[in-house]
Each structure stands twice: as C-alpha cells, then as structure tokens.
N, C-alpha and C. Protein backbone atom coordinates (compact mmCIF):
# COMPACT_ATOMS: atom_id res chain seq x y z
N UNK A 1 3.99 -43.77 -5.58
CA UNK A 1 3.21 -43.14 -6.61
C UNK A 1 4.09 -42.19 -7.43
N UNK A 2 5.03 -41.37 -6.52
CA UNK A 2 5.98 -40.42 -7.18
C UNK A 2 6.66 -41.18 -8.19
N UNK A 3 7.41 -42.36 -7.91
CA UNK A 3 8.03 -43.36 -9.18
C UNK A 3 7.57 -43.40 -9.87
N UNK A 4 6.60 -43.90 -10.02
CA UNK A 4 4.98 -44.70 -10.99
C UNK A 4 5.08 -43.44 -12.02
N UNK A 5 4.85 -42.45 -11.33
CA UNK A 5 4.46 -41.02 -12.30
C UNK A 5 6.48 -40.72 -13.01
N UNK A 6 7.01 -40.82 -12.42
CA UNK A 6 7.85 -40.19 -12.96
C UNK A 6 8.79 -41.64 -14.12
N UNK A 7 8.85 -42.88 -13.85
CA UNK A 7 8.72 -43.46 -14.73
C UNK A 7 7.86 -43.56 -16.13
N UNK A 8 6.72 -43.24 -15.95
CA UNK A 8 5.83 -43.37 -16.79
C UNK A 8 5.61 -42.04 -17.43
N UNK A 9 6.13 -41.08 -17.17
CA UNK A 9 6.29 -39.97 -17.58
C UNK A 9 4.85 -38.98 -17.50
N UNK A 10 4.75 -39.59 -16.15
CA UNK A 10 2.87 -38.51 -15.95
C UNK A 10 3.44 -37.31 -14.99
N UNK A 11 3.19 -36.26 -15.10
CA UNK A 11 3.45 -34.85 -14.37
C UNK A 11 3.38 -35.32 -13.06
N UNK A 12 3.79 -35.04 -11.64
CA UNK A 12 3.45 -35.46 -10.79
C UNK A 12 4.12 -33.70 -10.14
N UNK A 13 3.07 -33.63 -8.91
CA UNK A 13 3.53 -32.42 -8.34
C UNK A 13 3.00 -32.96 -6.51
N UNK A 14 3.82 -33.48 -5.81
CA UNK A 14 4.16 -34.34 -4.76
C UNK A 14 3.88 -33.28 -3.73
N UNK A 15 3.27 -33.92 -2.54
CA UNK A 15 2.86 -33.22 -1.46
C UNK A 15 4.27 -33.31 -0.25
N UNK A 16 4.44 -31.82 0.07
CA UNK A 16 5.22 -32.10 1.14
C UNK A 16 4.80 -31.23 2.14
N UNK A 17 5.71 -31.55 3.37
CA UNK A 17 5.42 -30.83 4.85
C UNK A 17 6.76 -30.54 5.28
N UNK A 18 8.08 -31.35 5.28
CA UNK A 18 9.21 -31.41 5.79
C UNK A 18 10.18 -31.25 4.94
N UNK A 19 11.02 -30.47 5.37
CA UNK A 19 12.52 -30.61 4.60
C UNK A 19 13.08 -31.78 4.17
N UNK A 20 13.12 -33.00 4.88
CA UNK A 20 13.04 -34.07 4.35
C UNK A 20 12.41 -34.52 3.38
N UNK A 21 10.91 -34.43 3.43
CA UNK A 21 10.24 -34.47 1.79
C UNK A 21 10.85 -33.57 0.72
N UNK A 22 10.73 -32.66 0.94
CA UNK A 22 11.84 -31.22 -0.30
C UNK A 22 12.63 -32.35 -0.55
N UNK A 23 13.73 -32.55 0.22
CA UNK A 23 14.89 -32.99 -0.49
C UNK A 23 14.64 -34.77 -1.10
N UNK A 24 13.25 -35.55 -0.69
CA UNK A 24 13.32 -36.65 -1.59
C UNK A 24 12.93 -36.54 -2.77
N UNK A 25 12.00 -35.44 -2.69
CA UNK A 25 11.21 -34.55 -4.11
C UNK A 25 12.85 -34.38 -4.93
N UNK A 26 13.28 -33.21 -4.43
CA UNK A 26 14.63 -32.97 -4.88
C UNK A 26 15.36 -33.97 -5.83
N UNK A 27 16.00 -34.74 -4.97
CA UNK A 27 16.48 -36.45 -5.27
C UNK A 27 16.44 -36.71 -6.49
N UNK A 28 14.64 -36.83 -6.57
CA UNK A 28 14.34 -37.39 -7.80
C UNK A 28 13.82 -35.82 -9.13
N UNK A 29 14.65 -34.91 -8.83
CA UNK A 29 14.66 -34.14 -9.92
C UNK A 29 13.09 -33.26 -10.11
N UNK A 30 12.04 -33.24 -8.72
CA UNK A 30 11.37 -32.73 -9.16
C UNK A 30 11.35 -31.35 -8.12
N UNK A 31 10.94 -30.30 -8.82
CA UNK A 31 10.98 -28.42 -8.19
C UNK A 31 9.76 -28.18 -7.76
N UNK A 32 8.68 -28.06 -8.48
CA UNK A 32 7.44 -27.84 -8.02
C UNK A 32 7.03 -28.66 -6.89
N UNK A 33 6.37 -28.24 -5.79
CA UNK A 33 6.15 -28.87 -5.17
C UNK A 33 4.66 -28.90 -4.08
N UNK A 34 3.17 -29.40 -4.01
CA UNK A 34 2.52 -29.04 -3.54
C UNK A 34 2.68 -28.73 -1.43
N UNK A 35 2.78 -27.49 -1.18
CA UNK A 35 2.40 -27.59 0.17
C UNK A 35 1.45 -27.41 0.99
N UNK A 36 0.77 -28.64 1.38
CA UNK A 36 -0.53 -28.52 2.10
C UNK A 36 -0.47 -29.35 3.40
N UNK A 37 -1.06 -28.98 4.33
CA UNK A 37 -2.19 -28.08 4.78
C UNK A 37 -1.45 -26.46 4.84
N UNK A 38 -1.35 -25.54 4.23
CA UNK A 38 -0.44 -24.76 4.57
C UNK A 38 -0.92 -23.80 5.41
N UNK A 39 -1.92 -23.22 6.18
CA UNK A 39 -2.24 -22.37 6.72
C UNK A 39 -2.44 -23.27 8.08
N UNK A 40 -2.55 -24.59 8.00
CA UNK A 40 -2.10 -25.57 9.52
C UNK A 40 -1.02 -25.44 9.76
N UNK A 41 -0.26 -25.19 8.66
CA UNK A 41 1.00 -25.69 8.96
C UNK A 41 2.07 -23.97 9.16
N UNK A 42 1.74 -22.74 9.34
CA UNK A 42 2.41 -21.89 9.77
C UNK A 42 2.03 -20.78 8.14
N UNK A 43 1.81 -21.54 7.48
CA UNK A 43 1.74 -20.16 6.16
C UNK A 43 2.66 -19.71 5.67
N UNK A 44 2.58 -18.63 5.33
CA UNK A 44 3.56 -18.01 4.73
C UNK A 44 5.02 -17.84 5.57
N UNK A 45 4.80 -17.43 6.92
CA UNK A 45 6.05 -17.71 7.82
C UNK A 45 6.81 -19.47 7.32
N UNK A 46 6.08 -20.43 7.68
CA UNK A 46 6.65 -21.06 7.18
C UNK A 46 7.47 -21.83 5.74
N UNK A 47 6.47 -20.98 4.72
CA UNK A 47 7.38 -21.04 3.67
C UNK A 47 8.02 -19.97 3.19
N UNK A 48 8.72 -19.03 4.06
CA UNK A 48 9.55 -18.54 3.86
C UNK A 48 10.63 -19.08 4.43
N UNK A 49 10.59 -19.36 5.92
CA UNK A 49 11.62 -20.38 6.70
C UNK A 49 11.81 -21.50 5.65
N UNK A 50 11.69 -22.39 5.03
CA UNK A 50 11.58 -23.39 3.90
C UNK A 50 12.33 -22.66 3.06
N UNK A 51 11.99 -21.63 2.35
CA UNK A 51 12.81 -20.95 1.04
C UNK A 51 14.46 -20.08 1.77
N UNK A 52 14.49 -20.44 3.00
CA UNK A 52 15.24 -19.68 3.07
C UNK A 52 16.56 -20.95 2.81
N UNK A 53 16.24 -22.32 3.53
CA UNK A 53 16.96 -23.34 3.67
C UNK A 53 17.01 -23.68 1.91
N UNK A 54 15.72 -23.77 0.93
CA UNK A 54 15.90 -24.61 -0.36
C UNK A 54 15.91 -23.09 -1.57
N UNK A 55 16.10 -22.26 -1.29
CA UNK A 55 15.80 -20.90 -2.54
C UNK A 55 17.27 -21.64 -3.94
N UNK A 56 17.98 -21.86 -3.12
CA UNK A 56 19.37 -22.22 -4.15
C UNK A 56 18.83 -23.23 -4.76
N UNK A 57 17.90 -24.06 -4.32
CA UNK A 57 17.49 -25.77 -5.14
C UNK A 57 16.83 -25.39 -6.45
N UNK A 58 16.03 -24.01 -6.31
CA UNK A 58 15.08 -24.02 -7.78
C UNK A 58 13.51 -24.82 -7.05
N UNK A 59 13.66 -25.05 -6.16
CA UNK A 59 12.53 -25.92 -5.45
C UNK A 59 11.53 -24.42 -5.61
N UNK A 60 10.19 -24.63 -5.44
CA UNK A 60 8.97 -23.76 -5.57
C UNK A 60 7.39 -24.30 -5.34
N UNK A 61 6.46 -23.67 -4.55
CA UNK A 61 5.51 -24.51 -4.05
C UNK A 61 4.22 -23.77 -4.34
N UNK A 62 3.29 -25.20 -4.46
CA UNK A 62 2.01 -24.62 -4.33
C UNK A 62 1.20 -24.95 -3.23
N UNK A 63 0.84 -23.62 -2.38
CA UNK A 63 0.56 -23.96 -1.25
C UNK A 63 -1.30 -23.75 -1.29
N UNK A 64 -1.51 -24.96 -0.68
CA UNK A 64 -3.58 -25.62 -1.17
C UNK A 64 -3.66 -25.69 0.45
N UNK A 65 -5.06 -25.50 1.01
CA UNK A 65 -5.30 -26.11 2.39
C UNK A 65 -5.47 -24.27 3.26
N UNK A 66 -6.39 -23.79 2.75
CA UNK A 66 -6.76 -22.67 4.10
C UNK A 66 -6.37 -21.53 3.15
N UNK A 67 -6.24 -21.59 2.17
CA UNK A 67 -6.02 -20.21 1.06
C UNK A 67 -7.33 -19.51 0.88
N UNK A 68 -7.29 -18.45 0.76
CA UNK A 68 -8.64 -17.79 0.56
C UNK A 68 -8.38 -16.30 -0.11
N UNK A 69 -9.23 -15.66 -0.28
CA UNK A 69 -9.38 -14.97 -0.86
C UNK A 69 -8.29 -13.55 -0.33
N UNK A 70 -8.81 -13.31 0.71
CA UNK A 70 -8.34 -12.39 1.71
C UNK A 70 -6.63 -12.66 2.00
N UNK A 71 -6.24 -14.14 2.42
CA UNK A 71 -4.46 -14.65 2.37
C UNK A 71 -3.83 -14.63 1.16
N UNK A 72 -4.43 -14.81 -0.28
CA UNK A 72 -3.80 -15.43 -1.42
C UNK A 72 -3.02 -14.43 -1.91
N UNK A 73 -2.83 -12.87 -1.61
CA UNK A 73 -1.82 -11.97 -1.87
C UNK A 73 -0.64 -11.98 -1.46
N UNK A 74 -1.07 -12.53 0.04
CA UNK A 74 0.03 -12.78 0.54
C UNK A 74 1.21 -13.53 0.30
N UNK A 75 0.50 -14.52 -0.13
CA UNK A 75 1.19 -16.14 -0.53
C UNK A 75 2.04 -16.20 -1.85
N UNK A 76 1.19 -15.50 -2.82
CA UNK A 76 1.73 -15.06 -4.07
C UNK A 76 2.58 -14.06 -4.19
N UNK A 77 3.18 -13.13 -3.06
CA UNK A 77 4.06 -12.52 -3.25
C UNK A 77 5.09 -12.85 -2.64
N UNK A 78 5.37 -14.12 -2.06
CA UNK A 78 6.60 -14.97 -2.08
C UNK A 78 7.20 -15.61 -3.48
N UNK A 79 9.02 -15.62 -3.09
CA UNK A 79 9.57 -15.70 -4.01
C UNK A 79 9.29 -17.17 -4.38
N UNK A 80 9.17 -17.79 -2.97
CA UNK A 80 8.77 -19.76 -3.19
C UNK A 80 7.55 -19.64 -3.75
N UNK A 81 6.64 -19.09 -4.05
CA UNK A 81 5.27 -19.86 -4.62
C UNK A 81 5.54 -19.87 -5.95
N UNK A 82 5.00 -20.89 -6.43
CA UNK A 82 4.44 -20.75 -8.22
C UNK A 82 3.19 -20.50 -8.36
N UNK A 83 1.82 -21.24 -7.63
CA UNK A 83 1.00 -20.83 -8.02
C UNK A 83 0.29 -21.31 -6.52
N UNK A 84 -0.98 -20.81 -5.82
CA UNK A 84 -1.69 -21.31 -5.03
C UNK A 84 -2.81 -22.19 -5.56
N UNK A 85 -3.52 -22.58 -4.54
CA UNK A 85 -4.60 -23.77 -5.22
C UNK A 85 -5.57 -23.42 -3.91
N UNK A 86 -7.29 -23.83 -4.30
CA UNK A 86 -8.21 -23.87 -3.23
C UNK A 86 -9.15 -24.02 -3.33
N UNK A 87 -10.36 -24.40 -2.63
CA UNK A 87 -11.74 -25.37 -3.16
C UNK A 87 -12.48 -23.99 -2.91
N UNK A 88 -12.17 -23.03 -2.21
CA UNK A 88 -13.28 -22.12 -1.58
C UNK A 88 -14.21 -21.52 -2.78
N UNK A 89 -13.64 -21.66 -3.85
CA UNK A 89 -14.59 -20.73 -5.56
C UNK A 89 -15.23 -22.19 -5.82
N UNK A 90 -15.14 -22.92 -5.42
CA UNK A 90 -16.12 -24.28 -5.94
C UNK A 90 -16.42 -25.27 -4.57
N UNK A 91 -16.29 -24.89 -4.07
CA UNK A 91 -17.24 -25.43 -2.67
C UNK A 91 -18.23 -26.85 -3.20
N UNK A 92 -18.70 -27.79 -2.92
CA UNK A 92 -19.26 -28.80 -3.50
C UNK A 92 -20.75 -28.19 -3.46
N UNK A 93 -21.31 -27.88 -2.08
CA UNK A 93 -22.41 -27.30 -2.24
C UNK A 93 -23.09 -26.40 -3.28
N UNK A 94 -21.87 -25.31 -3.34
CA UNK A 94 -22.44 -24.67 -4.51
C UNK A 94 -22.33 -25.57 -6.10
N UNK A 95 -21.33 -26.36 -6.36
CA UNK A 95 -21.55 -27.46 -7.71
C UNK A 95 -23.12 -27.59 -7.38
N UNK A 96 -23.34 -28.76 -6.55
CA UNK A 96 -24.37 -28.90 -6.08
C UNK A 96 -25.78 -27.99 -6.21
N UNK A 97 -25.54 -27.57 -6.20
CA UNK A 97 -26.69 -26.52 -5.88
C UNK A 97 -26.98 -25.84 -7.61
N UNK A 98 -25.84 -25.84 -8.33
CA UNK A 98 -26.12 -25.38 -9.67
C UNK A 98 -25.53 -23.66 -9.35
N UNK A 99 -25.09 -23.31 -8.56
CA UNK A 99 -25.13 -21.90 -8.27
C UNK A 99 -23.54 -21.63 -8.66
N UNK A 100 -23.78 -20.81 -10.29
CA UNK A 100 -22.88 -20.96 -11.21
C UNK A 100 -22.50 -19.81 -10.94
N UNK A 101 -23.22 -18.77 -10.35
CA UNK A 101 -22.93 -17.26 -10.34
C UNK A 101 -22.05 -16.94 -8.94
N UNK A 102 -22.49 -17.81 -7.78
CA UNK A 102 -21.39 -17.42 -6.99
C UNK A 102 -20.20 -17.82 -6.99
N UNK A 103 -20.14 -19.12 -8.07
CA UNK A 103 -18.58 -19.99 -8.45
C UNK A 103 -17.98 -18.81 -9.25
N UNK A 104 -18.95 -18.04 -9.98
CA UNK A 104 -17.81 -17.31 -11.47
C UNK A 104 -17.66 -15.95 -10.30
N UNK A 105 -18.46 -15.37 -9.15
CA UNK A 105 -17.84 -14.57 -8.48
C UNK A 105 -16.93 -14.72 -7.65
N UNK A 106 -16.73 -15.82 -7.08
CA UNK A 106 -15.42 -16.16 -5.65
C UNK A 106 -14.56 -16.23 -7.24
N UNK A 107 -14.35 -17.01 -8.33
CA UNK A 107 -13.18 -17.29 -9.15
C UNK A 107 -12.79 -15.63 -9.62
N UNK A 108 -13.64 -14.86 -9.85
CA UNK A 108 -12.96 -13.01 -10.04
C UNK A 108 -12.29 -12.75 -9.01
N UNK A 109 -12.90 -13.02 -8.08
CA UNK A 109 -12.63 -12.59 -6.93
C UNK A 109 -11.22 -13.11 -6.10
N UNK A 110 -10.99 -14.44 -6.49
CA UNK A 110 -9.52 -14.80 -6.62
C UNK A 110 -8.82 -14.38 -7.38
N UNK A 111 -9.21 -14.32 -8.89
CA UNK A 111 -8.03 -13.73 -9.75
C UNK A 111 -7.84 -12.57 -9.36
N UNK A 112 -8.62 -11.55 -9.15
CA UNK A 112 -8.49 -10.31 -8.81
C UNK A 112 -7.64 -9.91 -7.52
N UNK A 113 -7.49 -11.25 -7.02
CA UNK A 113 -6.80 -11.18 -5.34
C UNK A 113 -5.27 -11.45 -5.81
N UNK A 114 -5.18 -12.26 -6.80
CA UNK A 114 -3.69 -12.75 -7.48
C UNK A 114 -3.28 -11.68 -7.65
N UNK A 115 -4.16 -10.90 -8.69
CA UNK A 115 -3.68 -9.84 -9.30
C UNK A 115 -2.64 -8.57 -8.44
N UNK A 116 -3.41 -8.61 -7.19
CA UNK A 116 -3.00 -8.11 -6.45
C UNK A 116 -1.21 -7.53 -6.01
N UNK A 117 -0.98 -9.09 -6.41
CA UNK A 117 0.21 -9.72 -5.51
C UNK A 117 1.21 -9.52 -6.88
C-alpha cells in the first residue's frame, strides 16, 4: 500500500511498531510516521527509546491507540511527536447519538490538553 501511495503520489503516513519498520519507512524517504497501539506498546517510554536510536533520521511520530486527554501532554512534549491522534472526542456512540455538545467538549478539552504541552 506504502508503494501504491507513494508512486501515485497520495500522502501516506505508515504504521509502525519496530525499528525495522522506521527504517523501511525510512528507505523509502518517508519521516512522519504513525505509532499505534502506543500506550500497548510502552508510551512515551517507548518513544523516547525509539528517538533516541532514529532523532538523527528526521523520523517523527504520531502516536493514536490509548491517547487521552489526561496522557496527551505528555506525548506532545516529546521531541519525536508531530502530532497525536484519538477517537475518544468522537466516540461512535456519541456520532450516534447526535450528542454534538459532548464531541465539541472532549475536542476543547483536547486542544486545551495540547496546549498544555
């Protein structure tokens, strides 16, 4: 799929877990990089261990999968993140449900948590 996109010239921002992925991402010239499950996978400890091995590459991640409101300061004040990502301000239920007011409060309530950081 990474080819497909990067032949065809569609943005692609590739999921990794392993240093090995980094560096096939790498390979093919791409920096951004999504890391998920990241709060399965060690968090912020672990992408700092990660930035410590790729900080010289220009490599940088967005870490999706267990972010919340309360962690996302954290995450964002690493030098590896670019940006975090997370379903918790749009939950399907609440789409569902029409309940527009608790989507536009968890989304303050994230930016305001960015802001933080």
């Amino acid at each position: 799929m990474v080819d497909w996109c990067l032949y065809k010239g569609v943005p692609v921002i590739p999921g990794v877990v392993t240093p090995t992925e980094i560096m096939a991402a790498l390979a093919k010239g791409i920096q951004i990089l999504k890391f998920f499950p990241a709060e399965a996978l060690g968090g912020v400890k672990t992408l700092q261990a990660l930035w410590g091995a790729f900080s010289h590459t220009g490599a940088r991640f967005i870490p999706t999968g267990g972010i919340t409101t309360a962690n996302a300061p954290a995450y964002l004040a690493q030098p590896s993140v670019a940006a975090i990502g997370g379903s918790w301000m749009v939950d399907r239920k609440l789409i569902q449900a029409g309940d527009w007011a608790t989507i536009e409060r968890l989304t303050r309530e994230a930016l305001a948590a960015g802001a933080q950081a």
